[in-house]
C-alpha atoms as a PDB file:
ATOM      1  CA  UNK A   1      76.735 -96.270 -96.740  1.00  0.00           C
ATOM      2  CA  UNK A   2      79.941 -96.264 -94.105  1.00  0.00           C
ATOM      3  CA  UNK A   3      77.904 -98.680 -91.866  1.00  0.00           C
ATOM      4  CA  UNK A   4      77.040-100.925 -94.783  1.00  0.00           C
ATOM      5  CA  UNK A   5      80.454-100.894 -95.600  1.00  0.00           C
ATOM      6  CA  UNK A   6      82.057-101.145 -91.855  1.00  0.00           C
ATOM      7  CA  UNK A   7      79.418-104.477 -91.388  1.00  0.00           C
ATOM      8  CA  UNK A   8      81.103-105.905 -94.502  1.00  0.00           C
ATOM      9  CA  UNK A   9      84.736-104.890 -93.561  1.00  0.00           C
ATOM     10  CA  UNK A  10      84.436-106.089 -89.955  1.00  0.00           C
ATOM     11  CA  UNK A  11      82.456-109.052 -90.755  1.00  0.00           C
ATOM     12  CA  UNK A  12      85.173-110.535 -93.548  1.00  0.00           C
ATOM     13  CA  UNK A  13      87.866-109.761 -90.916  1.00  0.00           C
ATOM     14  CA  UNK A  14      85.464-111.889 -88.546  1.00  0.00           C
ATOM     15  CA  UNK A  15      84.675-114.451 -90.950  1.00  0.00           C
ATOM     16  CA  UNK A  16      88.121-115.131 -91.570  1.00  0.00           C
ATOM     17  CA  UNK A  17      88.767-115.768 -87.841  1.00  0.00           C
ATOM     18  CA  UNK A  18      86.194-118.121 -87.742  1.00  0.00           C
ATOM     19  CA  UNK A  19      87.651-120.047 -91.083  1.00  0.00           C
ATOM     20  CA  UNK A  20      90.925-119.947 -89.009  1.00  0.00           C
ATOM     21  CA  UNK A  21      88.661-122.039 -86.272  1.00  0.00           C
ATOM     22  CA  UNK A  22      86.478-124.595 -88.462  1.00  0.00           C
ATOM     23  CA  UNK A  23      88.767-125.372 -91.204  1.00  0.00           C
ATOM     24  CA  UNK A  24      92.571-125.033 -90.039  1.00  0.00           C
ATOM     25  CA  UNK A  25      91.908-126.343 -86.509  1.00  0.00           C
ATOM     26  CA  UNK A  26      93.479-122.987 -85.232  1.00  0.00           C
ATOM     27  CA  UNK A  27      93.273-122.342 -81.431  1.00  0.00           C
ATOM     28  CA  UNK A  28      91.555-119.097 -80.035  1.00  0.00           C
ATOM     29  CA  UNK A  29      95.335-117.685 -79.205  1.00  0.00           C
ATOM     30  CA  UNK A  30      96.885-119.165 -82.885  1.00  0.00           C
ATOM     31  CA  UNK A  31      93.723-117.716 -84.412  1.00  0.00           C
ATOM     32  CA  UNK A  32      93.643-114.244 -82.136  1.00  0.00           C
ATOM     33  CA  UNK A  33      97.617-113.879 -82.672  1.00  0.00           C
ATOM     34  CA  UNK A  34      97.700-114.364 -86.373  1.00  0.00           C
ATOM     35  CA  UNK A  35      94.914-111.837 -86.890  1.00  0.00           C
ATOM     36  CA  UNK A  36      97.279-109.012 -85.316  1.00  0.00           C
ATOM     37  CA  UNK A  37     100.059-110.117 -86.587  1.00  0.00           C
ATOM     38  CA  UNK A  38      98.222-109.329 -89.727  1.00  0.00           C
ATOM     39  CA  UNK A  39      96.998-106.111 -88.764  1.00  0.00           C
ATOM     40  CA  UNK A  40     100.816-105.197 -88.228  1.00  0.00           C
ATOM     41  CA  UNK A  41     101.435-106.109 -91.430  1.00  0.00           C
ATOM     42  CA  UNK A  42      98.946-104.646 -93.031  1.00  0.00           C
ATOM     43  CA  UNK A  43      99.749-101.376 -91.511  1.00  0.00           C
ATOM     44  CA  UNK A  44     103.543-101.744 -92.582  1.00  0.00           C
ATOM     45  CA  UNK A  45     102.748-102.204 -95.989  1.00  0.00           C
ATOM     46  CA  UNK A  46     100.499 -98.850 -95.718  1.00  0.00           C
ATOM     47  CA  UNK A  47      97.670-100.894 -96.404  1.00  0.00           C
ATOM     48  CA  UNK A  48      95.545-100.430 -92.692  1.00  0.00           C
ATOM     49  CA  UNK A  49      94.917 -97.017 -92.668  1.00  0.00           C
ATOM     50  CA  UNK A  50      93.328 -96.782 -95.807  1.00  0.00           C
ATOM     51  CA  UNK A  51      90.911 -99.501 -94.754  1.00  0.00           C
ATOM     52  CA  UNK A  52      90.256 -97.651 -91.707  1.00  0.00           C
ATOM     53  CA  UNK A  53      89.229 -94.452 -93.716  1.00  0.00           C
ATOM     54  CA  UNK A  54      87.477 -96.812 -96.365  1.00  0.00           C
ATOM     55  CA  UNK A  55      85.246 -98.874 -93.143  1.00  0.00           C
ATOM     56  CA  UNK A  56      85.657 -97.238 -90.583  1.00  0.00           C
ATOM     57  CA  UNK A  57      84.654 -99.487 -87.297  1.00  0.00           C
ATOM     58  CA  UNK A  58      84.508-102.253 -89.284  1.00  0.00           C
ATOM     59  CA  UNK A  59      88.551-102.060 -89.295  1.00  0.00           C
ATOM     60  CA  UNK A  60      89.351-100.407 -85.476  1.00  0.00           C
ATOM     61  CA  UNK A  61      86.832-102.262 -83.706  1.00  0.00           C
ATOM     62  CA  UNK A  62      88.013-105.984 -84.642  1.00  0.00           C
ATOM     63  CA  UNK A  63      91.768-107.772 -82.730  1.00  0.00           C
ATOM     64  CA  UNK A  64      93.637-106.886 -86.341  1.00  0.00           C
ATOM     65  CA  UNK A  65      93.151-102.634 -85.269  1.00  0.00           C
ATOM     66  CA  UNK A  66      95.059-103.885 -82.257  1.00  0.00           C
ATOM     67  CA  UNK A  67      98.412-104.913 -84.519  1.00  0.00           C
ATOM     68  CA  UNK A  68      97.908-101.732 -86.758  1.00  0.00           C
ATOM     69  CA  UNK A  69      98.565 -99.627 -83.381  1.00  0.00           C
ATOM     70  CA  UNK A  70     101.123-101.800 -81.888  1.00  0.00           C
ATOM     71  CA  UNK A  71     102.734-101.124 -85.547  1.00  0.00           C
ATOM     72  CA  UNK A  72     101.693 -97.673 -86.337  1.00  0.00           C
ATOM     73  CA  UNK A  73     102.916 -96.223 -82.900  1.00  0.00           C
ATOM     74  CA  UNK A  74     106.878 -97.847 -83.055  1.00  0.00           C
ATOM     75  CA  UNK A  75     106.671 -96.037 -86.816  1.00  0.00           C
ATOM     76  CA  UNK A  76     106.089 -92.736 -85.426  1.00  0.00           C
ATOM     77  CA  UNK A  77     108.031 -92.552 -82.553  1.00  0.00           C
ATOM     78  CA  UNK A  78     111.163 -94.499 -84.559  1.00  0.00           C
ATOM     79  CA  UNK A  79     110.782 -91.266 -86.807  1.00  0.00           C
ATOM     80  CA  UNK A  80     110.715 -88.612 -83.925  1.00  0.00           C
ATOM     81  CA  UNK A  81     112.682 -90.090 -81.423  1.00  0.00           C
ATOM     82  CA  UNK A  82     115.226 -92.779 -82.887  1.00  0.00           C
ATOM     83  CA  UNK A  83     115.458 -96.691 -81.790  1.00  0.00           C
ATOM     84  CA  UNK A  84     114.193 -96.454 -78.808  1.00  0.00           C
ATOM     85  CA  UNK A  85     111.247 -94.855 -79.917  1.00  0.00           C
ATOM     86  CA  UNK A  86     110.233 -98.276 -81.204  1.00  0.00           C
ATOM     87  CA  UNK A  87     109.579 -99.448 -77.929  1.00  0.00           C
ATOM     88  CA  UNK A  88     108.475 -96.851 -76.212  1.00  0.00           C
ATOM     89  CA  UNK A  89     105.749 -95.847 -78.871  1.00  0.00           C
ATOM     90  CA  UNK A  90     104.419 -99.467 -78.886  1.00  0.00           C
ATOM     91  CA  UNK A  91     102.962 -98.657 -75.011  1.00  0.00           C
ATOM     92  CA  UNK A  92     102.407 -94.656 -75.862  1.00  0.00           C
ATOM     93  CA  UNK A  93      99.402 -96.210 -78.228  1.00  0.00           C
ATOM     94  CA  UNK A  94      98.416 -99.224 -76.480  1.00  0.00           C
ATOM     95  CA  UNK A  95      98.190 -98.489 -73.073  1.00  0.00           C
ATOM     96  CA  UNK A  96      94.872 -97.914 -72.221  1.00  0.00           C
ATOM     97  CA  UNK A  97      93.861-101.016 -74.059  1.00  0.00           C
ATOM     98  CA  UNK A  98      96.157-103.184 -72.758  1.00  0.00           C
ATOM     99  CA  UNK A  99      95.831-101.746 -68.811  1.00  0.00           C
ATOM    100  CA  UNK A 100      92.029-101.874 -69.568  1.00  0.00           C
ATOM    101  CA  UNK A 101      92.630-106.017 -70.036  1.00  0.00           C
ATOM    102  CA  UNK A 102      94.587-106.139 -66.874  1.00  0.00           C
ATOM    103  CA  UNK A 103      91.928-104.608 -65.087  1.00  0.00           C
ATOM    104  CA  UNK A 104      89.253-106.636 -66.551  1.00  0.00           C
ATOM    105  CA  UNK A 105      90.938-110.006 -65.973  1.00  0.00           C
ATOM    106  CA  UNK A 106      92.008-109.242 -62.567  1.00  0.00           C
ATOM    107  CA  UNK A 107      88.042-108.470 -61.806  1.00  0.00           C
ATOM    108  CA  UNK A 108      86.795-110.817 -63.608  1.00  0.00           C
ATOM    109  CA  UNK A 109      89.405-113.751 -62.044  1.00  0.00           C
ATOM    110  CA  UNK A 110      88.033-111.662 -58.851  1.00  0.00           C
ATOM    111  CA  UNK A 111      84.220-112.294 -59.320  1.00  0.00           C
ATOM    112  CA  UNK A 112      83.754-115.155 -61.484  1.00  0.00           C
ATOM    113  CA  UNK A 113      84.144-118.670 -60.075  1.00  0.00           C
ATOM    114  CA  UNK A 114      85.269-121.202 -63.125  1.00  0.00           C
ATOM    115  CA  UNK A 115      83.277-123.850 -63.479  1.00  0.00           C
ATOM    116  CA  UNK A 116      85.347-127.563 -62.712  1.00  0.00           C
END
């Protein structure tokens, strides 16, 4: 039943995305930023993790899971190590996802030739 319910979670968050596209006109980067900025708030209103334990991939595998960390990490380390653990907890989670997308891009601007 948790994939049934992951396919349904991830695909509304997906569906929505592509709503953002066809009927507001949105941009890839509008459409990509609102969706974590929504996944921040989501998780500071308490609301992400739930959703996480309720679908499972269908809520950490899509861009919103991205916010949730960004958010979920500055909570933690606000609480252990003061203000500056706002910033410094926003890398502690995200780092390996966001040096993974520096690497990619940087091979892929490497290997691919656009097309123009």
């Amino acid at each position: 039943m948790i994939f049934l319910w992951a396919f349904i979670i991830g695909g509304a968050i997906c569906v929505f995305g592509q709503i953002c596209f066809d009927v507001f006109k949105m941009d890839p980067a509008h459409t990509m930023t609102l969706l974590v900025v929504l996944g921040a708030a989501f998780d500071g209103l308490g609301l992400y993790d739930p959703l996480i334990k309720f679908a499972g991939a269908g809520a950490t595998v899509p861009i919103t899971s991205f916010g949730n960390s960004l958010v979920h990490g500055a909570l933690q380390e606000l609480q252990s190590n003061g203000w500056i653990g706002v910033i410094t907890g926003i890398f502690e989670v995200t780092s390996a996802g966001i040096s993974a997308a520096i690497i990619f891009s940087f091979l892929a601007a490497v290997f691919v030739k656009p097309k123009g």
